[in-house]
Every structure is written in structure tokens, then in C-alpha cells.
N, C-alpha and C. Protein backbone atom coordinates (compact mmCIF):
# COMPACT_ATOMS: atom_id res chain seq x y z
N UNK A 1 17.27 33.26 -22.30
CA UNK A 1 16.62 32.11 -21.70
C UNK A 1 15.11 32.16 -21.87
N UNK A 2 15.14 33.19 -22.50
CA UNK A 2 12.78 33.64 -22.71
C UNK A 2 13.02 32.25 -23.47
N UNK A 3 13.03 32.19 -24.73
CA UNK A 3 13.25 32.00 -25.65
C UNK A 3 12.87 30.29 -24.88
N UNK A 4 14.23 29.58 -24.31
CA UNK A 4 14.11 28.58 -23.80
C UNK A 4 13.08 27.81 -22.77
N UNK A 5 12.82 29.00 -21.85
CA UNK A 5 11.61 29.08 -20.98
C UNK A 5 10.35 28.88 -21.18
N UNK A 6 9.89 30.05 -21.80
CA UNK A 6 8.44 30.66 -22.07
C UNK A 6 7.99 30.20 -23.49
N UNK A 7 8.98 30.32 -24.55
CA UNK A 7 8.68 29.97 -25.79
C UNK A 7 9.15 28.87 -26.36
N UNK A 8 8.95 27.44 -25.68
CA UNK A 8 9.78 26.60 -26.26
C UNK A 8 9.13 25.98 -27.35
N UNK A 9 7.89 26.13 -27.28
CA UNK A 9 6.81 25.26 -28.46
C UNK A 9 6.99 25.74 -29.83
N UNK A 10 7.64 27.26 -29.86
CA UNK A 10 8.47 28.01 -30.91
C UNK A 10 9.68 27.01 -31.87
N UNK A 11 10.37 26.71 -30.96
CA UNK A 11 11.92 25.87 -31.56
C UNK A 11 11.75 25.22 -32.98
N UNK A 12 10.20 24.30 -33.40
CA UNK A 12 11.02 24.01 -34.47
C UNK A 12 10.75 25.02 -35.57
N UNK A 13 10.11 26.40 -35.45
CA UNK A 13 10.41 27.50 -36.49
C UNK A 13 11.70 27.82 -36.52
N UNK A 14 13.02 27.83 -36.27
CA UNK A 14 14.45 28.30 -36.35
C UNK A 14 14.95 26.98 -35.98
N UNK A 15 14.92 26.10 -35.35
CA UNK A 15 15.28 24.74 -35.32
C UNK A 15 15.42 23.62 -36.30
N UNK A 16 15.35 23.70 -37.35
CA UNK A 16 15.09 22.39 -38.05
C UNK A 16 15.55 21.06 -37.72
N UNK A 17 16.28 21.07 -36.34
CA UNK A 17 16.39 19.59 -36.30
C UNK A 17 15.41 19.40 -35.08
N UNK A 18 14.61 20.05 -34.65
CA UNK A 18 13.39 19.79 -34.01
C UNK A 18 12.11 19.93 -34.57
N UNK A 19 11.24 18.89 -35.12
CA UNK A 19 10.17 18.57 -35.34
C UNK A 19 8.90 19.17 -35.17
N UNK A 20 8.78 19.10 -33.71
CA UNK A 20 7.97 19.42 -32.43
C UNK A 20 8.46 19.44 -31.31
N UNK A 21 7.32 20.31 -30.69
CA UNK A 21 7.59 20.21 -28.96
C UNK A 21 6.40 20.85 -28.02
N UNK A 22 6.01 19.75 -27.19
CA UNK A 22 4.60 20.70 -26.37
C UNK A 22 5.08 20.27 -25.21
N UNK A 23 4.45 21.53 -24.69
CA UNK A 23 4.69 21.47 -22.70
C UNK A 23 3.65 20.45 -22.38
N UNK A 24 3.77 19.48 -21.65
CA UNK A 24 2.79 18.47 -21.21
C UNK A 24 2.27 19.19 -20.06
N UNK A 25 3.14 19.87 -19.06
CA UNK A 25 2.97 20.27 -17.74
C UNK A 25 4.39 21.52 -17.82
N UNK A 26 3.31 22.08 -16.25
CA UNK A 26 4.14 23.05 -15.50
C UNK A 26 4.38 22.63 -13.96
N UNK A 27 5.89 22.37 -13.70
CA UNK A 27 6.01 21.76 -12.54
C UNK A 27 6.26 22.83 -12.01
N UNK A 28 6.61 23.73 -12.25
CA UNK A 28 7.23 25.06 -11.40
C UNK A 28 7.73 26.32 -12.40
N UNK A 29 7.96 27.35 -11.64
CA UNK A 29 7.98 28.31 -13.00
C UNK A 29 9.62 28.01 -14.12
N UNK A 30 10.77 27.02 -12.90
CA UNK A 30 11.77 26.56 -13.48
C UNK A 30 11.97 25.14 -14.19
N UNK A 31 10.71 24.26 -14.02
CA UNK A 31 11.08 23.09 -14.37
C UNK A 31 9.50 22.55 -15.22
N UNK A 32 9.56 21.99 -15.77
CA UNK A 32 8.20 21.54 -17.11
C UNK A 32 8.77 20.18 -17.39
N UNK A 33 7.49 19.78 -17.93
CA UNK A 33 7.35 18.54 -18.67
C UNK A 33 7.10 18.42 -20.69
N UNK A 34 8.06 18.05 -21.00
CA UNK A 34 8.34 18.81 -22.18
C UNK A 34 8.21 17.05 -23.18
N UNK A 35 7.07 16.99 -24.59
CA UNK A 35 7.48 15.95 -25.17
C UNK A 35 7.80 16.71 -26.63
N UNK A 36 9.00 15.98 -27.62
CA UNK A 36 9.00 16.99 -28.50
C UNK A 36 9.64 15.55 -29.30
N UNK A 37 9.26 16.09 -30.42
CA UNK A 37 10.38 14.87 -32.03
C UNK A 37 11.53 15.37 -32.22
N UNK A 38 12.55 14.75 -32.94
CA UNK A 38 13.56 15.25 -33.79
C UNK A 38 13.24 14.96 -35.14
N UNK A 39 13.96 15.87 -36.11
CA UNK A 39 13.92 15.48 -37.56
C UNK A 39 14.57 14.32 -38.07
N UNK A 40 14.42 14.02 -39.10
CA UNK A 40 15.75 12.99 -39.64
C UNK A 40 17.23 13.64 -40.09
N UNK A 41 17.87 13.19 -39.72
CA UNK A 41 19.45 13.70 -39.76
C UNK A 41 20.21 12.56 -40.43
N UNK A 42 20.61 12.75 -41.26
CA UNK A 42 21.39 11.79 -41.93
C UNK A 42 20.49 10.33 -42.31
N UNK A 43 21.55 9.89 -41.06
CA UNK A 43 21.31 8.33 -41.23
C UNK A 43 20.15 7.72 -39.65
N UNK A 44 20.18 8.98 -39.09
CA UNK A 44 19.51 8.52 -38.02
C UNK A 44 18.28 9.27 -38.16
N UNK A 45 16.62 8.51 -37.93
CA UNK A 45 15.44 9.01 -38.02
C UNK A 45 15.36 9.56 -36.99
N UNK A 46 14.36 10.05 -37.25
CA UNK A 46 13.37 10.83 -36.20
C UNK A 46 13.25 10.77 -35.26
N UNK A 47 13.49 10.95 -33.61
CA UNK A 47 12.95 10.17 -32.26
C UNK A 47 11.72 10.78 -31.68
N UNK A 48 11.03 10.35 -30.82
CA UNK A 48 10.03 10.62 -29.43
C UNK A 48 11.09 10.81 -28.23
N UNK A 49 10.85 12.12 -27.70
CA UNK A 49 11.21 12.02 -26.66
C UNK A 49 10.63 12.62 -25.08
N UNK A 50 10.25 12.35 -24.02
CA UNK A 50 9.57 12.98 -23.02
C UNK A 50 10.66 12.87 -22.03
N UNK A 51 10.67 14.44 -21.69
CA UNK A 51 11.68 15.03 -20.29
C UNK A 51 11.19 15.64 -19.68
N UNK A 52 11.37 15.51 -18.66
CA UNK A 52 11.10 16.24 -17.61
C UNK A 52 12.29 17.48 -17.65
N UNK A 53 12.31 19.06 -17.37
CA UNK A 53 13.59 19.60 -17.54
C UNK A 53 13.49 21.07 -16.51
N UNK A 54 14.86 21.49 -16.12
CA UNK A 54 14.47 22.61 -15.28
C UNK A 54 15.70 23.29 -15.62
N UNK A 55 15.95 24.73 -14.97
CA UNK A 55 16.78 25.54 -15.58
C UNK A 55 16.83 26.91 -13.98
N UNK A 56 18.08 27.37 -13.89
CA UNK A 56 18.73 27.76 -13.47
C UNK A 56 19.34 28.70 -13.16
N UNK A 57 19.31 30.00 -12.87
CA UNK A 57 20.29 31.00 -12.80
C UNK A 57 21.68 30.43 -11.34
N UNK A 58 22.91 30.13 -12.26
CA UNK A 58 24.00 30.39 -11.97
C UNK A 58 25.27 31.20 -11.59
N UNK A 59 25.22 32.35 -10.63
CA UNK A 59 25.88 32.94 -10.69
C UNK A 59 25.67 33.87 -11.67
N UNK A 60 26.49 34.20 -12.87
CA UNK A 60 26.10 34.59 -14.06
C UNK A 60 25.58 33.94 -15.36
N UNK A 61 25.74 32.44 -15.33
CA UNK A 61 25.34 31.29 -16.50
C UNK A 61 24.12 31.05 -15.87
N UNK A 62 23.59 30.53 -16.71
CA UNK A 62 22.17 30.01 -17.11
C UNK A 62 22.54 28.36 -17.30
N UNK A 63 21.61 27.17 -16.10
CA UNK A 63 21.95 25.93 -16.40
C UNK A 63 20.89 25.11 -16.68
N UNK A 64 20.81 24.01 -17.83
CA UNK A 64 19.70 23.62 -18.33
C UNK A 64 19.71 22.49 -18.50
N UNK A 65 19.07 21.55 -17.60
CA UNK A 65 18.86 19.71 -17.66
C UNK A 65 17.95 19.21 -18.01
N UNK A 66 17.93 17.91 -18.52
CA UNK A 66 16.57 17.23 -18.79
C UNK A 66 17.27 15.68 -18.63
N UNK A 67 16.04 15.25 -18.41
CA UNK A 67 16.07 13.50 -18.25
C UNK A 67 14.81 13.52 -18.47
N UNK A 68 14.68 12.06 -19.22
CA UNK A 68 13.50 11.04 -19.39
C UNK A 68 13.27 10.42 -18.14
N UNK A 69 11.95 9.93 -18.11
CA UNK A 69 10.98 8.96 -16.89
C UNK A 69 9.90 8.06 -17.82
N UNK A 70 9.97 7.09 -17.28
CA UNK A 70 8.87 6.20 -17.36
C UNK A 70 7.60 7.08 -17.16
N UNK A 71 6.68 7.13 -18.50
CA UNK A 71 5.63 7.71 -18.77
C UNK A 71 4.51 7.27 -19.68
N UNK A 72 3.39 7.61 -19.79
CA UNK A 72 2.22 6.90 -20.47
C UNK A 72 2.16 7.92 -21.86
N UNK A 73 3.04 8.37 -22.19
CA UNK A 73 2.60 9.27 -23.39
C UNK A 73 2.75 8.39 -24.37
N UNK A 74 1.86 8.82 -25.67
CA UNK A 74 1.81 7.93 -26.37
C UNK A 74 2.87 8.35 -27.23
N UNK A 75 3.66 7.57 -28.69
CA UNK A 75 4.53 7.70 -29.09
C UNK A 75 3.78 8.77 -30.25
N UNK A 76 4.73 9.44 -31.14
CA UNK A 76 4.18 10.18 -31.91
C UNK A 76 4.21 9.28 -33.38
N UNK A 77 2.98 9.13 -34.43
CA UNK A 77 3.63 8.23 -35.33
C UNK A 77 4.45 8.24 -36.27
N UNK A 78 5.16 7.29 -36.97
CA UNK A 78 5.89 7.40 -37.46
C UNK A 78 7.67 7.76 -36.76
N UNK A 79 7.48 7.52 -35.19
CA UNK A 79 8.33 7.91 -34.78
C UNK A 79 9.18 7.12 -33.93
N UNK A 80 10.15 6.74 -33.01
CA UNK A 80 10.60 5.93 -32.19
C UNK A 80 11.13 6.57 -30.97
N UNK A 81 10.50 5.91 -29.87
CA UNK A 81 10.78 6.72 -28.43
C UNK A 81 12.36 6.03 -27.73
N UNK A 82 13.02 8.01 -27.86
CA UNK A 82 14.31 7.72 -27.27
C UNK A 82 14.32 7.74 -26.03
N UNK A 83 15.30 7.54 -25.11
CA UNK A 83 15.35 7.63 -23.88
C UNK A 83 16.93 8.78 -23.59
N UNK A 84 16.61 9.93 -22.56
CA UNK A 84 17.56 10.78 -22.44
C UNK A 84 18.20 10.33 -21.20
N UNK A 85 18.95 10.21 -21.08
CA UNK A 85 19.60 9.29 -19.81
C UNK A 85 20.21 11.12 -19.24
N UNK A 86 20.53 12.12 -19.50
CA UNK A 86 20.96 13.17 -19.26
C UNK A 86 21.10 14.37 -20.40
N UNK A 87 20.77 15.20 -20.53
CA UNK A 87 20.87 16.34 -21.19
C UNK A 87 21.04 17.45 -20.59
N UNK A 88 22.34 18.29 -20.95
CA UNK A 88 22.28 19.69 -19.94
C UNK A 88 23.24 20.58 -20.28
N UNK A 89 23.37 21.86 -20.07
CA UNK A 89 24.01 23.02 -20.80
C UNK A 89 24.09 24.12 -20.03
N UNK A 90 25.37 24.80 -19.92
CA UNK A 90 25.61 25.54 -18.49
C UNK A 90 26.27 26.92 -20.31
N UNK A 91 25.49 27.80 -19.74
CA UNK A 91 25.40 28.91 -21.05
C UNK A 91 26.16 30.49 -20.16
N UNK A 92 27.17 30.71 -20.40
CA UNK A 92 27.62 32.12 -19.39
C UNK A 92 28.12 32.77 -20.54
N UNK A 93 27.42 33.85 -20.28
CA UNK A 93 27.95 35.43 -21.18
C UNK A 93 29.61 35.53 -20.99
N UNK A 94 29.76 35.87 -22.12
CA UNK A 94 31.44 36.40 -22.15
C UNK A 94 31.21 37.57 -21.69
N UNK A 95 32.38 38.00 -20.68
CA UNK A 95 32.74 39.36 -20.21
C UNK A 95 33.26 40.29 -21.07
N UNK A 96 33.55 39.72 -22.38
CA UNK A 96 34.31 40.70 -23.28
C UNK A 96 33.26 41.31 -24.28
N UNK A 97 32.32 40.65 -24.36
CA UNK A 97 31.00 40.92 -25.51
C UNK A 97 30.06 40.03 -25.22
N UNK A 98 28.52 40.91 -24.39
CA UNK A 98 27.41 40.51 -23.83
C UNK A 98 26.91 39.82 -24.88
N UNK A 99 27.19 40.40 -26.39
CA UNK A 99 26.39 39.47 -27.21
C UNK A 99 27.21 38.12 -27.06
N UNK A 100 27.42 37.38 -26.98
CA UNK A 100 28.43 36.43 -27.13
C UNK A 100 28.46 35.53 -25.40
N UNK A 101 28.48 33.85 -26.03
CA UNK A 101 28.41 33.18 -24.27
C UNK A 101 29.38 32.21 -24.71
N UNK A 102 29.78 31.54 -23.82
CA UNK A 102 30.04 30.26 -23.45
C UNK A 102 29.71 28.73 -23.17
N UNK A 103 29.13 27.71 -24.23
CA UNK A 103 28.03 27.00 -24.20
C UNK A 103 28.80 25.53 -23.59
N UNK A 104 28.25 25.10 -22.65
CA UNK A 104 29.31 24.03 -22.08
C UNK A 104 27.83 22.45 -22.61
N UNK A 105 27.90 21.42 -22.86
CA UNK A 105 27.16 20.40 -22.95
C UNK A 105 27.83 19.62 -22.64
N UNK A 106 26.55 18.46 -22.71
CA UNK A 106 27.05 17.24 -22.06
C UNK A 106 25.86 16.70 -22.55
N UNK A 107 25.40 15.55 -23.53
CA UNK A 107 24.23 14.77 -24.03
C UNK A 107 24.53 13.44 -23.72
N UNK A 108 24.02 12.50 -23.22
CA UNK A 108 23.89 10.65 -23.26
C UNK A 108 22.56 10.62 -23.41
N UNK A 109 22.34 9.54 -24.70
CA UNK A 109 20.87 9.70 -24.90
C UNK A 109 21.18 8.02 -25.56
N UNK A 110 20.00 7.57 -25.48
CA UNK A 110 19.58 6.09 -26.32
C UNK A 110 18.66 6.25 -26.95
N UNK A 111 19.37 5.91 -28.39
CA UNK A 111 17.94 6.53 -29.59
C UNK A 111 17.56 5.07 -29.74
N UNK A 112 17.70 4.08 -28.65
CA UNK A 112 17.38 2.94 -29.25
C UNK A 112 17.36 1.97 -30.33
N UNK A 113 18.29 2.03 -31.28
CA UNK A 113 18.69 1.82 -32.30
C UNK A 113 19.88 0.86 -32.46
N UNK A 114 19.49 -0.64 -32.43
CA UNK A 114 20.29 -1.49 -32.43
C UNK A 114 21.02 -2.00 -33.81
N UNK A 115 20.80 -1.06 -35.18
CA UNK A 115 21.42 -1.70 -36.30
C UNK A 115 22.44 -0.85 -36.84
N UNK A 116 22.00 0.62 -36.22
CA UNK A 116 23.03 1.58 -36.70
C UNK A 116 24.48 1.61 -35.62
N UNK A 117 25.70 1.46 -36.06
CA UNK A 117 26.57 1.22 -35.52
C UNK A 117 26.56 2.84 -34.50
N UNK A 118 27.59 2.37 -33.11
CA UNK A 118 27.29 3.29 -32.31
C UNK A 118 27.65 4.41 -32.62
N UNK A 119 29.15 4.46 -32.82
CA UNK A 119 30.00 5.01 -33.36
C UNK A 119 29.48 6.14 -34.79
N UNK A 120 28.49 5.66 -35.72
CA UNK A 120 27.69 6.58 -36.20
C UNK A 120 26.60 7.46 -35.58
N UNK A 121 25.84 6.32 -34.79
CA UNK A 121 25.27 7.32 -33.64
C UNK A 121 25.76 8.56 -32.96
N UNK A 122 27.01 8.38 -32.77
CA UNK A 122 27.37 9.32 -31.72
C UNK A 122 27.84 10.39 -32.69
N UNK A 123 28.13 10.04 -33.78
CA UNK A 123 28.62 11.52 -34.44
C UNK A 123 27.26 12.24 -35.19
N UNK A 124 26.43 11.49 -35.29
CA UNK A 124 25.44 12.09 -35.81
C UNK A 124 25.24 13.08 -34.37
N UNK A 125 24.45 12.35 -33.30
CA UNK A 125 24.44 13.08 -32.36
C UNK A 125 25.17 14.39 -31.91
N UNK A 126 26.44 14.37 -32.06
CA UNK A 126 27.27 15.46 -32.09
C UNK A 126 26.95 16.69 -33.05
N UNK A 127 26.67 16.11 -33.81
CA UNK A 127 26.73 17.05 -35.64
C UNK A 127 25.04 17.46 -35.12
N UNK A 128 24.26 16.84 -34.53
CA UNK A 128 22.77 17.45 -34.23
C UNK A 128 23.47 18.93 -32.92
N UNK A 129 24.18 18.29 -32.19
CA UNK A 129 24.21 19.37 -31.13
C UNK A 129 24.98 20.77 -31.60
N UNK A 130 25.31 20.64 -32.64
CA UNK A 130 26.01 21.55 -33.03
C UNK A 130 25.64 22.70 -34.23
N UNK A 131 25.04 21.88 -34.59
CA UNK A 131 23.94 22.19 -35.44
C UNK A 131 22.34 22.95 -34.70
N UNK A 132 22.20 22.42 -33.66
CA UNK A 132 21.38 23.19 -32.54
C UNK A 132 21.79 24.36 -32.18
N UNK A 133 23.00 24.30 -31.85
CA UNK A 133 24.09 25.53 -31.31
C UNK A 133 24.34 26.59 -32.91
N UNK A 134 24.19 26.22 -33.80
CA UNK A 134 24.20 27.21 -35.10
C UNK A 134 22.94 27.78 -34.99
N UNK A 135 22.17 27.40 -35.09
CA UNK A 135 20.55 27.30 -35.21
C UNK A 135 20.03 28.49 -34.31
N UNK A 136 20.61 28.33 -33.12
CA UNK A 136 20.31 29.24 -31.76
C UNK A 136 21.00 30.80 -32.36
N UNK A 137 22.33 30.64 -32.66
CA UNK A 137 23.15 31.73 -33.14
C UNK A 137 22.18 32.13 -33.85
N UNK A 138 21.90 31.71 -34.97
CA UNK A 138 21.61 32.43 -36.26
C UNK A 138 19.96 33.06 -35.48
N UNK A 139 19.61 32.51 -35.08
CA UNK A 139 17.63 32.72 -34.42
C UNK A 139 18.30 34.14 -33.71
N UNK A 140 19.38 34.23 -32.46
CA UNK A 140 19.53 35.25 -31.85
C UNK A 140 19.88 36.47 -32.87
N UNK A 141 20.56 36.44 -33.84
CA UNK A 141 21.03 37.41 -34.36
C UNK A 141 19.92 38.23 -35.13
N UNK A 142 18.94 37.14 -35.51
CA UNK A 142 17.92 37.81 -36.31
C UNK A 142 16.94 38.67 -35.34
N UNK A 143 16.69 37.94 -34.20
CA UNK A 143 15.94 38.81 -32.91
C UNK A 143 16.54 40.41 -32.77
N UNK A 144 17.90 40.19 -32.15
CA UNK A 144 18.15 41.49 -32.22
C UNK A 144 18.04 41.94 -33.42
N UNK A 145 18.51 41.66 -34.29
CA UNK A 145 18.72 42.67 -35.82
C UNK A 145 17.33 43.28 -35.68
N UNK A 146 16.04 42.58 -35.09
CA UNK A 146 14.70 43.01 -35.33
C UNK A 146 14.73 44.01 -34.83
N UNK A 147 14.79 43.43 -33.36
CA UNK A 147 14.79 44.95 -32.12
C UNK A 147 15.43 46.10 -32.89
N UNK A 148 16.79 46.10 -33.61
CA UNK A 148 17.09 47.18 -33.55
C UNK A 148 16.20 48.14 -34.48
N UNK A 149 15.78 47.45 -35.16
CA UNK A 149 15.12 47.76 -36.75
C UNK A 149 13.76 48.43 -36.06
């Protein structure tokens, strides 16, 4: 959760479907104000997006939300401001192998995009979250491989 926390302005070095991302604010040591781009993916461009987001120790999972608010940031150019109606991810270590979790999501987002059918939307969207979730794998494995090295 460092990683997610402390270093998020990091993401789009191992991320490629994130652009950018700067902390606008610190609301608390669990929750920030976060504006960041996406890349282009397929058929769907680039977005703007500003969340507000906070995070969690669960029991043993780690839980992680964000939503958009009505805000004065300016758009980034070349870009189009989405709106996150909910974003969030409940992450628990497997008991069988610490390296290894359990990634639960849940995304509704409006990329605002009235020509691309929804139905493409949403699988692009999918194929981004999953593709996030590779992205993370592959970033963790190289961390440790470092440590051990």
C-alpha cells in the first residue's frame, strides 16, 4: 500500500495506462486529493480525472475508494474530463502465499463520451482494469526481485 499511499505520483513509470498523477492536497494521512490522465487505450482517448480518495486497513485487506466532486481544476490539454461516479478495491493477502492477494473491484465511471457505443466503453474499461492489475503484478515482482538482489 506504500506504493499506493506515499508514492502515487510514481504510477505512470510501471503504469502505462496512466499518463499522470499529482496530489492536489492532503486531507489526512488516509485520504488526498488526487488529479491524474489516462493514456489512450484502444478506441477510447485519454481522460482528466479529479478524486478525492482514501484507503483503509481492513481487518487484514487493504480498502481503496475514490469519487469525483465538482471542482475548479483546470482540464489537462488535449484531454477530456471524466467523471468517477465510484472507484474502489478491497486487496487481502492470501493465507496460502503472502506474496500473493485477492483483488476485489468495482469501477462506474463516465468518460463522457457520447459517440462511442457503451458497450465498447465498458470493455475497454474492463481491459484498462486489468491491465492495471498486470501492471501492479509485474511493478511488485520487480521490487522484490530488487530487495532481494
Amino acid at each position: 500500500m506504500t506504493q499506493n499511499s506515499e508514492k502515487i505520483e510514481k504510477t505512470p513509470q510501471w503504469n502505462c495506462n496512466v499518463h499522470s498523477v499529482d496530489r492536489l492536497g492532503t486531507i489526512s494521512e488516509h485520504a488526498d486529493i488526487l488529479h491524474y490522465t489516462t493514456s489512450e487505450v484502444v478506441v477510447i482517448k485519454g481522460r482528466d480525472f479529479v478524486v478525492c480518495r482514501m484507503w483503509r486497513k481492513v481487518g487484514d485487506s487493504y480498502v481503496v475508494a475514490a469519487t469525483s466532486f465538482d471542482n475548479d481544476v483546470p482540464v489537462v490539454a488535449k484531454k477530456k474530463r471524466g467523471w468517477v461516479n465510484v472507484c474502489a478495491g478491497k486487496f487481502t493477502p492470501s493465507a496460502n502465499d503472502p506474496t500473493k492477494c485477492t483483488v476485489e473491484y468495482i469501477v462506474s465511471v463516465d468518460l463522457k463520451d457520447k459517440l462511442t457505443p457503451k458497450a465498447v466503453l465498458s470493455s475497454g474499461i474492463a481491459d484498462m482494469v486489468i491491465k492495471d492489475a498486470r501492471n501492479a503484478d509485474k511493478y511488485i515482482e520487480e521490487e522484490i526481485s530488487k530487495q532481494k538482489s
